[in-house]
PDB file of N, CA and C in Angstrom:
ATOM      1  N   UNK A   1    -151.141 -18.204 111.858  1.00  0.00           N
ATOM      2  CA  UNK A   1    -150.818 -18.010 113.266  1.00  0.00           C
ATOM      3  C   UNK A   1    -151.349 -16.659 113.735  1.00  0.00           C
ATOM      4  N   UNK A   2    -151.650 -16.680 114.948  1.00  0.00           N
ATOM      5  CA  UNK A   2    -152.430 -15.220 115.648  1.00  0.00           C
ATOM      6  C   UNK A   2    -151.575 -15.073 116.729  1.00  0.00           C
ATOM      7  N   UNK A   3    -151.688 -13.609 116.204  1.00  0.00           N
ATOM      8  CA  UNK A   3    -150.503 -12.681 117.692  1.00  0.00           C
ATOM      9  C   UNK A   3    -150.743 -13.286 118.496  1.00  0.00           C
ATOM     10  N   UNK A   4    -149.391 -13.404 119.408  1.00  0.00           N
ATOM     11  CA  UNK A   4    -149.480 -13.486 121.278  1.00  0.00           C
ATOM     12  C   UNK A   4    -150.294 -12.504 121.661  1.00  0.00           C
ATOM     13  N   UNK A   5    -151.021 -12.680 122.745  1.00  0.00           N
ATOM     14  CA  UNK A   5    -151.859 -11.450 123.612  1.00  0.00           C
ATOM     15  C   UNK A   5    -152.029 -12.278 124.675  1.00  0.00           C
ATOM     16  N   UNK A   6    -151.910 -10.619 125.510  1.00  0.00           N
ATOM     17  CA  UNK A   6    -151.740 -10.866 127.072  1.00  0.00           C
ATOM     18  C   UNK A   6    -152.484 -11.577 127.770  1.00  0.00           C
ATOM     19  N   UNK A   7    -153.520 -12.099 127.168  1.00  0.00           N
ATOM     20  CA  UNK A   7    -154.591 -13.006 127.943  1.00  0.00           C
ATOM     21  C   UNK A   7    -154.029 -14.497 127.031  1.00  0.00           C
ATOM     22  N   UNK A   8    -153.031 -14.317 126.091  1.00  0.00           N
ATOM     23  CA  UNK A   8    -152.860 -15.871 125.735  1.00  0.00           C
ATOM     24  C   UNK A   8    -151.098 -16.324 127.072  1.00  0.00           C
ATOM     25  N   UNK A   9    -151.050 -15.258 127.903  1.00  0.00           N
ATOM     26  CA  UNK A   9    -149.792 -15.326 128.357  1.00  0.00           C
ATOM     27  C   UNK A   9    -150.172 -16.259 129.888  1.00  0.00           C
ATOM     28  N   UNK A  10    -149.709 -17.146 130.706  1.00  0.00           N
ATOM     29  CA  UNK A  10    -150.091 -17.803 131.445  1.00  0.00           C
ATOM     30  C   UNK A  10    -149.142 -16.825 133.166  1.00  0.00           C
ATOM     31  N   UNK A  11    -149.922 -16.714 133.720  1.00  0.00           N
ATOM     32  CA  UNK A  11    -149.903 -15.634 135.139  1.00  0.00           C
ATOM     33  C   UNK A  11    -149.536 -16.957 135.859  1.00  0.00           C
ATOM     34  N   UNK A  12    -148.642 -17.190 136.801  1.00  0.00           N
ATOM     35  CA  UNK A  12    -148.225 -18.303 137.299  1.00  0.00           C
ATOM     36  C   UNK A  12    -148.098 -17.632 139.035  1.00  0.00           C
ATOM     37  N   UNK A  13    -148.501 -18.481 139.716  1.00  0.00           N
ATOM     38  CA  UNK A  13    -147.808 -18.188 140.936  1.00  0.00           C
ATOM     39  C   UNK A  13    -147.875 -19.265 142.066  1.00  0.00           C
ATOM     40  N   UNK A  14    -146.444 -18.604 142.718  1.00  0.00           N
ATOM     41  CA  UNK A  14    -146.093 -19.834 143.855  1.00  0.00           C
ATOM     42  C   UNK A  14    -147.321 -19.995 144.806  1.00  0.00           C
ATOM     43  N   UNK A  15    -147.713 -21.477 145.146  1.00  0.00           N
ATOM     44  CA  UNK A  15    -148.335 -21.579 146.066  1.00  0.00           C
ATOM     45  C   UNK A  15    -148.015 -22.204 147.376  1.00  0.00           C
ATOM     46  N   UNK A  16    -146.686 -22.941 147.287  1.00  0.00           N
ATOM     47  CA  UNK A  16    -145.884 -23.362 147.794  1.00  0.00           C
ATOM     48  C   UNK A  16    -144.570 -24.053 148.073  1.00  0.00           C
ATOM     49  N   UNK A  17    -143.277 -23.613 147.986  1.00  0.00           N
ATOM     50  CA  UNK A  17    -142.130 -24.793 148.233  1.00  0.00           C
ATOM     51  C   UNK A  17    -141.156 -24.898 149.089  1.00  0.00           C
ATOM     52  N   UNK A  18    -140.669 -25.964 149.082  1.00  0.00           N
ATOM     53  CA  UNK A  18    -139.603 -25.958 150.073  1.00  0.00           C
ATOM     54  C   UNK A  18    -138.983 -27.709 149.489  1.00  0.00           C
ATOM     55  N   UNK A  19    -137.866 -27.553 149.908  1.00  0.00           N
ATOM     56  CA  UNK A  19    -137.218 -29.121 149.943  1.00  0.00           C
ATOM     57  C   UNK A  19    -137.293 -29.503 148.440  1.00  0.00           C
ATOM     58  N   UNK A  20    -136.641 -28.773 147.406  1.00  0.00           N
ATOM     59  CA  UNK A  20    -137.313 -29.190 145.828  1.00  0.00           C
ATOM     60  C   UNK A  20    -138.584 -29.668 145.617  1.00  0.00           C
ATOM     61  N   UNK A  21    -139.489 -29.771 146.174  1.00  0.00           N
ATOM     62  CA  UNK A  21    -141.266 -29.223 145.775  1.00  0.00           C
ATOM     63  C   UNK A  21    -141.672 -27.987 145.867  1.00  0.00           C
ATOM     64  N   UNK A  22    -142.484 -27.952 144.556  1.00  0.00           N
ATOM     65  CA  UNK A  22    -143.044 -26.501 144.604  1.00  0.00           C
ATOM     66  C   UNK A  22    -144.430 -26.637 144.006  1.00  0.00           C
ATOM     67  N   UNK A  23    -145.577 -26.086 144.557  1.00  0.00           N
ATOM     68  CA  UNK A  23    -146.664 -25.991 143.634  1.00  0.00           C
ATOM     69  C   UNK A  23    -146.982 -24.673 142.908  1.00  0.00           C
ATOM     70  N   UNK A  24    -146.912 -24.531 141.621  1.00  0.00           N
ATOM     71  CA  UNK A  24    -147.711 -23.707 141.315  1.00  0.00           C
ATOM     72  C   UNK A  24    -149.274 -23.352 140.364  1.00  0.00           C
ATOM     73  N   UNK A  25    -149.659 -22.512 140.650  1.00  0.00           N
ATOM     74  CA  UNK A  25    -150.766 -22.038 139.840  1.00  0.00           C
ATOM     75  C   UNK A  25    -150.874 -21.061 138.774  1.00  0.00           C
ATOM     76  N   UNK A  26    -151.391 -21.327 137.803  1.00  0.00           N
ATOM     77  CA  UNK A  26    -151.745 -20.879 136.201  1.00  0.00           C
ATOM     78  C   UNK A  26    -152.954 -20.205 136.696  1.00  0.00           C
ATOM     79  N   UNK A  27    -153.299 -18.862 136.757  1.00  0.00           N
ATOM     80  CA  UNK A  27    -154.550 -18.709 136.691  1.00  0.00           C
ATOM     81  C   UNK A  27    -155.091 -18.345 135.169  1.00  0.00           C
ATOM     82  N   UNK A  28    -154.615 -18.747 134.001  1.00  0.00           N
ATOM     83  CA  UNK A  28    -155.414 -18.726 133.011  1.00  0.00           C
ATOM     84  C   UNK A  28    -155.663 -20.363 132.477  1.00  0.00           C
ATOM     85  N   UNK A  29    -154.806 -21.140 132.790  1.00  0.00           N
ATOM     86  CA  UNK A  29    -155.046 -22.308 132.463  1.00  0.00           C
ATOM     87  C   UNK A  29    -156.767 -22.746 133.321  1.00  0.00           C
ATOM     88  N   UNK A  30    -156.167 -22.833 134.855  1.00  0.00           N
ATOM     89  CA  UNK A  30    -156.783 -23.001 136.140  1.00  0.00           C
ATOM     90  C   UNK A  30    -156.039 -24.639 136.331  1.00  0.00           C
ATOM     91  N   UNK A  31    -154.551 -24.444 136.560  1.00  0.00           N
ATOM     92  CA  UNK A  31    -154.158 -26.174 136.165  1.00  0.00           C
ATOM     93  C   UNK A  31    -153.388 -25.717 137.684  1.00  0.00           C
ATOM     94  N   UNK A  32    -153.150 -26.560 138.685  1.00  0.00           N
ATOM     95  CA  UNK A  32    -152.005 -26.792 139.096  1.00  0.00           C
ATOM     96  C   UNK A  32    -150.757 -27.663 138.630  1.00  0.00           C
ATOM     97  N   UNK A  33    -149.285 -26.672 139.194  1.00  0.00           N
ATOM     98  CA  UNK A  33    -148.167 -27.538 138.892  1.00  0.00           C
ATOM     99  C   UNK A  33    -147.316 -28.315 140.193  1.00  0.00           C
ATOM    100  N   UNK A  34    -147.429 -29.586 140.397  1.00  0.00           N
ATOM    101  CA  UNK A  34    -146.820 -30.251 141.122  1.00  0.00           C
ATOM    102  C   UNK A  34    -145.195 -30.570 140.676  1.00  0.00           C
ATOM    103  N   UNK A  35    -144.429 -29.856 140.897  1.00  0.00           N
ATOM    104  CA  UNK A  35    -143.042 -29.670 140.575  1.00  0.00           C
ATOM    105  C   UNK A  35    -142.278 -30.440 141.483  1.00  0.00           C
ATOM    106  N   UNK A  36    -141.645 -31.818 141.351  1.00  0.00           N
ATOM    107  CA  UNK A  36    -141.082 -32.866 141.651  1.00  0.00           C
ATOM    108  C   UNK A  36    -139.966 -32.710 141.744  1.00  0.00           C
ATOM    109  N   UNK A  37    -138.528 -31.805 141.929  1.00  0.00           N
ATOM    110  CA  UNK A  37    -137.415 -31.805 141.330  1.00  0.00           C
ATOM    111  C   UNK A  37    -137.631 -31.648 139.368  1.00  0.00           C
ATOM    112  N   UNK A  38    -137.082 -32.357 139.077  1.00  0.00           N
ATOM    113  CA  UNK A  38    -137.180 -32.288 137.103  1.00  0.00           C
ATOM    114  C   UNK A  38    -138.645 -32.927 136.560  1.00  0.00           C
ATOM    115  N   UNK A  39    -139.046 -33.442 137.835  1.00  0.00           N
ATOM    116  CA  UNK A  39    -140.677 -33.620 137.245  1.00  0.00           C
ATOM    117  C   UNK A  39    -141.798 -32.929 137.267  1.00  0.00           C
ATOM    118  N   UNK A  40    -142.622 -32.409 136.837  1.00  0.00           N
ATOM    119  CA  UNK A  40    -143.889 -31.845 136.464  1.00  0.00           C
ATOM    120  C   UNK A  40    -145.140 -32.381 136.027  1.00  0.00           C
ATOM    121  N   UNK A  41    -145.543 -31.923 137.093  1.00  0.00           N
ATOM    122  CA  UNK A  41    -147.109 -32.791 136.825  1.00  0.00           C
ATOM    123  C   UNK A  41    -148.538 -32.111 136.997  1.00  0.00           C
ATOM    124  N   UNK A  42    -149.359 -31.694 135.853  1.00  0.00           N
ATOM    125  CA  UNK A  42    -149.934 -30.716 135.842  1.00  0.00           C
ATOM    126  C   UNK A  42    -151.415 -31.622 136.169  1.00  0.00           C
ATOM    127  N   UNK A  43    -152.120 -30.716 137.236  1.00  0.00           N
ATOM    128  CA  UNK A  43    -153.251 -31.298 138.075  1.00  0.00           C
ATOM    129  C   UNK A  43    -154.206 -30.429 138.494  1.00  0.00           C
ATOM    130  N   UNK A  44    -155.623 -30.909 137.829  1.00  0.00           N
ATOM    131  CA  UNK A  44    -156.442 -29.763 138.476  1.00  0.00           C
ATOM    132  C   UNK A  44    -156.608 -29.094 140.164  1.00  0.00           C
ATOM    133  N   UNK A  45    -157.274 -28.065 140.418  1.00  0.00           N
ATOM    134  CA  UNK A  45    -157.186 -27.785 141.992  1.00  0.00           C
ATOM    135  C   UNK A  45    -157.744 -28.883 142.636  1.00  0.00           C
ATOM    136  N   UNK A  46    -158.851 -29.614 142.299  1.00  0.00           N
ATOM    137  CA  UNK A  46    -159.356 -30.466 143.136  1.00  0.00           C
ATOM    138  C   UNK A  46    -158.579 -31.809 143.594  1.00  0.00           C
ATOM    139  N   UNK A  47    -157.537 -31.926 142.101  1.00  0.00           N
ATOM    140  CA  UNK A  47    -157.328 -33.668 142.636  1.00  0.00           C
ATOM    141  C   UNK A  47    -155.838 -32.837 143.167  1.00  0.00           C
ATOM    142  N   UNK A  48    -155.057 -31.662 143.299  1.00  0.00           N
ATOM    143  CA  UNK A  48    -154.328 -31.107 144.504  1.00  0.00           C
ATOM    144  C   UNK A  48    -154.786 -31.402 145.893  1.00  0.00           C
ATOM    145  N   UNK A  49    -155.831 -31.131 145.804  1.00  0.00           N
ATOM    146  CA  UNK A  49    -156.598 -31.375 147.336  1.00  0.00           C
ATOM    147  C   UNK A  49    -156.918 -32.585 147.462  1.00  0.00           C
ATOM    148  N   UNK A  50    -157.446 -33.534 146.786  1.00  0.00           N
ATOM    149  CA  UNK A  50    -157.647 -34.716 147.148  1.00  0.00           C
ATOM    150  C   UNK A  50    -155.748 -35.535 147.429  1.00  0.00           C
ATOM    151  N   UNK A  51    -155.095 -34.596 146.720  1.00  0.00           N
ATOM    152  CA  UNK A  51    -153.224 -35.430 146.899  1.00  0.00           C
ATOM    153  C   UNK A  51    -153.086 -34.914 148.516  1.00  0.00           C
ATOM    154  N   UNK A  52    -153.376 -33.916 148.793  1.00  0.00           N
ATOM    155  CA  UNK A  52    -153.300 -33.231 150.062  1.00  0.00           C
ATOM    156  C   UNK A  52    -153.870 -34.003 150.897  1.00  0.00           C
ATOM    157  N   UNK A  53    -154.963 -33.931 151.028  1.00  0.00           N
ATOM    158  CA  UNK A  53    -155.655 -35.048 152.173  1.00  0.00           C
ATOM    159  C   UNK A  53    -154.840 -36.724 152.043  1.00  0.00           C
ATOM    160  N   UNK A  54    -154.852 -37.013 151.327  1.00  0.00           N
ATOM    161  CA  UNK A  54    -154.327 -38.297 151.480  1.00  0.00           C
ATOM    162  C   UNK A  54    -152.564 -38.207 151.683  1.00  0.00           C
ATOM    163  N   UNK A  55    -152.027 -37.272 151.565  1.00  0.00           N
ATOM    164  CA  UNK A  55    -151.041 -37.138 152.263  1.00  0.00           C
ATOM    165  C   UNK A  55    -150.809 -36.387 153.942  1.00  0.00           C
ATOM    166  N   UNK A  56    -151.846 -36.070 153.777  1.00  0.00           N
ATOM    167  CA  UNK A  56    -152.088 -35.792 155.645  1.00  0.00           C
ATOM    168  C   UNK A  56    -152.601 -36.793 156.166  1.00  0.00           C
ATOM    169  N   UNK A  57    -153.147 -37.346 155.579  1.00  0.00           N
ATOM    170  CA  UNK A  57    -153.595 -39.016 156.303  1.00  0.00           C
ATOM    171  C   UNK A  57    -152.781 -39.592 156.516  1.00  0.00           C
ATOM    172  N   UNK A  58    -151.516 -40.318 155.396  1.00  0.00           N
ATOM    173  CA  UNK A  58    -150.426 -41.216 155.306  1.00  0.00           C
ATOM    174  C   UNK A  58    -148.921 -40.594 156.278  1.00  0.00           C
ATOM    175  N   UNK A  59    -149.395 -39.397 156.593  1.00  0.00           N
ATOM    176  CA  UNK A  59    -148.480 -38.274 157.491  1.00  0.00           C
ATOM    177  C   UNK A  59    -148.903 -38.954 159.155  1.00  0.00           C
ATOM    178  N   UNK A  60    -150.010 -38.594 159.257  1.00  0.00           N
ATOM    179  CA  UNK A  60    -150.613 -38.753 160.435  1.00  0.00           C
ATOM    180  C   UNK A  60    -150.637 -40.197 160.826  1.00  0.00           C
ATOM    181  N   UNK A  61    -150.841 -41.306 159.875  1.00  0.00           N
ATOM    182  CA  UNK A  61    -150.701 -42.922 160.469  1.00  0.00           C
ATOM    183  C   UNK A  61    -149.608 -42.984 160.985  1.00  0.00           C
ATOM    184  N   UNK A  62    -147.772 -41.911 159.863  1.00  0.00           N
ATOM    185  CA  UNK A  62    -146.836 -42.353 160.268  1.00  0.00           C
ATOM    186  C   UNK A  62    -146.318 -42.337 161.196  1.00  0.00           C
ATOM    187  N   UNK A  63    -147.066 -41.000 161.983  1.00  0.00           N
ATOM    188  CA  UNK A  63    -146.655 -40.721 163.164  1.00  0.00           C
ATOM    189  C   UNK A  63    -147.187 -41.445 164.458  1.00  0.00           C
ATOM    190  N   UNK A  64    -148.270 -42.236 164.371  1.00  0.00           N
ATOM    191  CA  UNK A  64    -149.056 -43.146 165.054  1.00  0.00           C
ATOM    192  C   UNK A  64    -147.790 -44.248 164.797  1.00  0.00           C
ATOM    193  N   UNK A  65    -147.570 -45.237 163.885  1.00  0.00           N
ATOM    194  CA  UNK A  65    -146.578 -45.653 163.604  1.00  0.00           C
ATOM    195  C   UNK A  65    -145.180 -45.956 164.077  1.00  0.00           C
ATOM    196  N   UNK A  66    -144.980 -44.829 163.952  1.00  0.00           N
ATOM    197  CA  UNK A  66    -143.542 -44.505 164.594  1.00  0.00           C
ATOM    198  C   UNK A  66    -143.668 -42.971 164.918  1.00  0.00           C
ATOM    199  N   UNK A  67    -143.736 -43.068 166.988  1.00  0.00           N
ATOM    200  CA  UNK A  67    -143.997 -41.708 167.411  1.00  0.00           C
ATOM    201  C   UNK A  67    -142.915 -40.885 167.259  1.00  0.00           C
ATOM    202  N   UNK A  68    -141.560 -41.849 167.459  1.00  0.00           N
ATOM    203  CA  UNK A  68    -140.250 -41.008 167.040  1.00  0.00           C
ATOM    204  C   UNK A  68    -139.699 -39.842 166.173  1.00  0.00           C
ATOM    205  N   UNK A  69    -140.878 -40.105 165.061  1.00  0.00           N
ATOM    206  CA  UNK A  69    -140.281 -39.129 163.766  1.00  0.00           C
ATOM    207  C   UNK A  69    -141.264 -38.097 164.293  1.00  0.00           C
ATOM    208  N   UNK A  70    -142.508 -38.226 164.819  1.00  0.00           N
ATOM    209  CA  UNK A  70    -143.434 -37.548 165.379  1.00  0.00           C
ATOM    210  C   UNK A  70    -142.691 -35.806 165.624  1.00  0.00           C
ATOM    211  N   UNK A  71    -141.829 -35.654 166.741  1.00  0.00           N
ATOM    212  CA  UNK A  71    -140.776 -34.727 167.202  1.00  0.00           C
ATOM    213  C   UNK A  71    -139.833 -34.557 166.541  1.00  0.00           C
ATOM    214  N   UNK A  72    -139.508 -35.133 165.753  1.00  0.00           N
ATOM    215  CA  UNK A  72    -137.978 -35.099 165.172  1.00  0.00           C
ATOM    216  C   UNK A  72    -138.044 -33.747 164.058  1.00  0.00           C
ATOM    217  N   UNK A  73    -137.127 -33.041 163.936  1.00  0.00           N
ATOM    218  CA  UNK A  73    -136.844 -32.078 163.194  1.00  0.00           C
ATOM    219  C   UNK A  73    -137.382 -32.035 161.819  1.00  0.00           C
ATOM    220  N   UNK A  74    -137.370 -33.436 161.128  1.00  0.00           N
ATOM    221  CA  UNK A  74    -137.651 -33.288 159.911  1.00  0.00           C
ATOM    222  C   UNK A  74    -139.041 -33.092 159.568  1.00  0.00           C
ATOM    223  N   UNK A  75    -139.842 -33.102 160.984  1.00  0.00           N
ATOM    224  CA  UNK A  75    -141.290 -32.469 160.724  1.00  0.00           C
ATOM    225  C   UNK A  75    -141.807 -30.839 161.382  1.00  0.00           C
ATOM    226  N   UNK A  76    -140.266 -30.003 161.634  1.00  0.00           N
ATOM    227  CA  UNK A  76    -139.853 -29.061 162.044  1.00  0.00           C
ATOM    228  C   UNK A  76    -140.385 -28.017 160.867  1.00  0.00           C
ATOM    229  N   UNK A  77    -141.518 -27.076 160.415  1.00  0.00           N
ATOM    230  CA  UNK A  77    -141.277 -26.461 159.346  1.00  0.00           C
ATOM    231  C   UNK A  77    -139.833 -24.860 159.377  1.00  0.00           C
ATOM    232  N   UNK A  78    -139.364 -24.544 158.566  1.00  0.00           N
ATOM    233  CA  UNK A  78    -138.209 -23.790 158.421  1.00  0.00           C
ATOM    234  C   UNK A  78    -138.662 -22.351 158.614  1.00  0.00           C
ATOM    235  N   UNK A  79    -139.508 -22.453 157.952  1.00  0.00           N
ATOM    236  CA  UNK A  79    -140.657 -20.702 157.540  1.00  0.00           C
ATOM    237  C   UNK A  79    -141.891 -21.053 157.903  1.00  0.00           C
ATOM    238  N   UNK A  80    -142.784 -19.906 158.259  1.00  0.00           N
ATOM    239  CA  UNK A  80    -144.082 -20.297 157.795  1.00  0.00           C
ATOM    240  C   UNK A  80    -144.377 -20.441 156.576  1.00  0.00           C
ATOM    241  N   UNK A  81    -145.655 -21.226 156.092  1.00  0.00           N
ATOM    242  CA  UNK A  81    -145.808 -21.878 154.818  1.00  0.00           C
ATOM    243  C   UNK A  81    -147.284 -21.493 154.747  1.00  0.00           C
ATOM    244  N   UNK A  82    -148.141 -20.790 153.890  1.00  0.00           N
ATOM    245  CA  UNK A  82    -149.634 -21.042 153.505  1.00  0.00           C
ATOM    246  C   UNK A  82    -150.119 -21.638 152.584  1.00  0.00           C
ATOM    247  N   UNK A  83    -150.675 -23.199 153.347  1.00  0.00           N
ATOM    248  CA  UNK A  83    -151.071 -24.118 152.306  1.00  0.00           C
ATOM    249  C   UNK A  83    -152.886 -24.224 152.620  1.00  0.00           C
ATOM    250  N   UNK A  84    -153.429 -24.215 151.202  1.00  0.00           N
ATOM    251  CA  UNK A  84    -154.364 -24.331 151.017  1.00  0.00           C
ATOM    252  C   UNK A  84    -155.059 -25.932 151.842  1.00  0.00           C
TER     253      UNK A  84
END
């Protein structure tokens, strides 16, 4: 076995949460973490962004959909948020 060292230590940081989701980033891995409540699901940056777009898509039909939820609070954000 070979010492721990500081470059074997993983630098993590929030990239975003709210509502029990959280993403974060490993910058020594280069992995994102999609944090589900007790689930974890580790995903490169790109297919983050490809989950992103297709959830701004399936966001945006719903509101075409049903304009109601459109206004409604629960698409109210709490804080500002910086999402990639």
């Amino acid at each position: 076995m070979h010492p721990i060292t500081k470059k074997d230590i993983c630098t993590k940081v929030i990239l975003a949460e709210s509502l029990g989701v959280r993403l974060v980033y490993c910058q020594r891995c280069e992995v994102v973490e999609l944090e589900l409540g007790a689930i974890s699901i580790k995903l490169s940056p790109d297919k983050i962004q490809r989950i992103a777009n297709l959830l701004m898509k399936a966001s945006l039909r719903l509101d075409r959909l049903y304009p109601s939820l459109a206004g409604s609070d629960s698409h109210t954000p709490t804080s500002a948020q910086v999402l990639h």
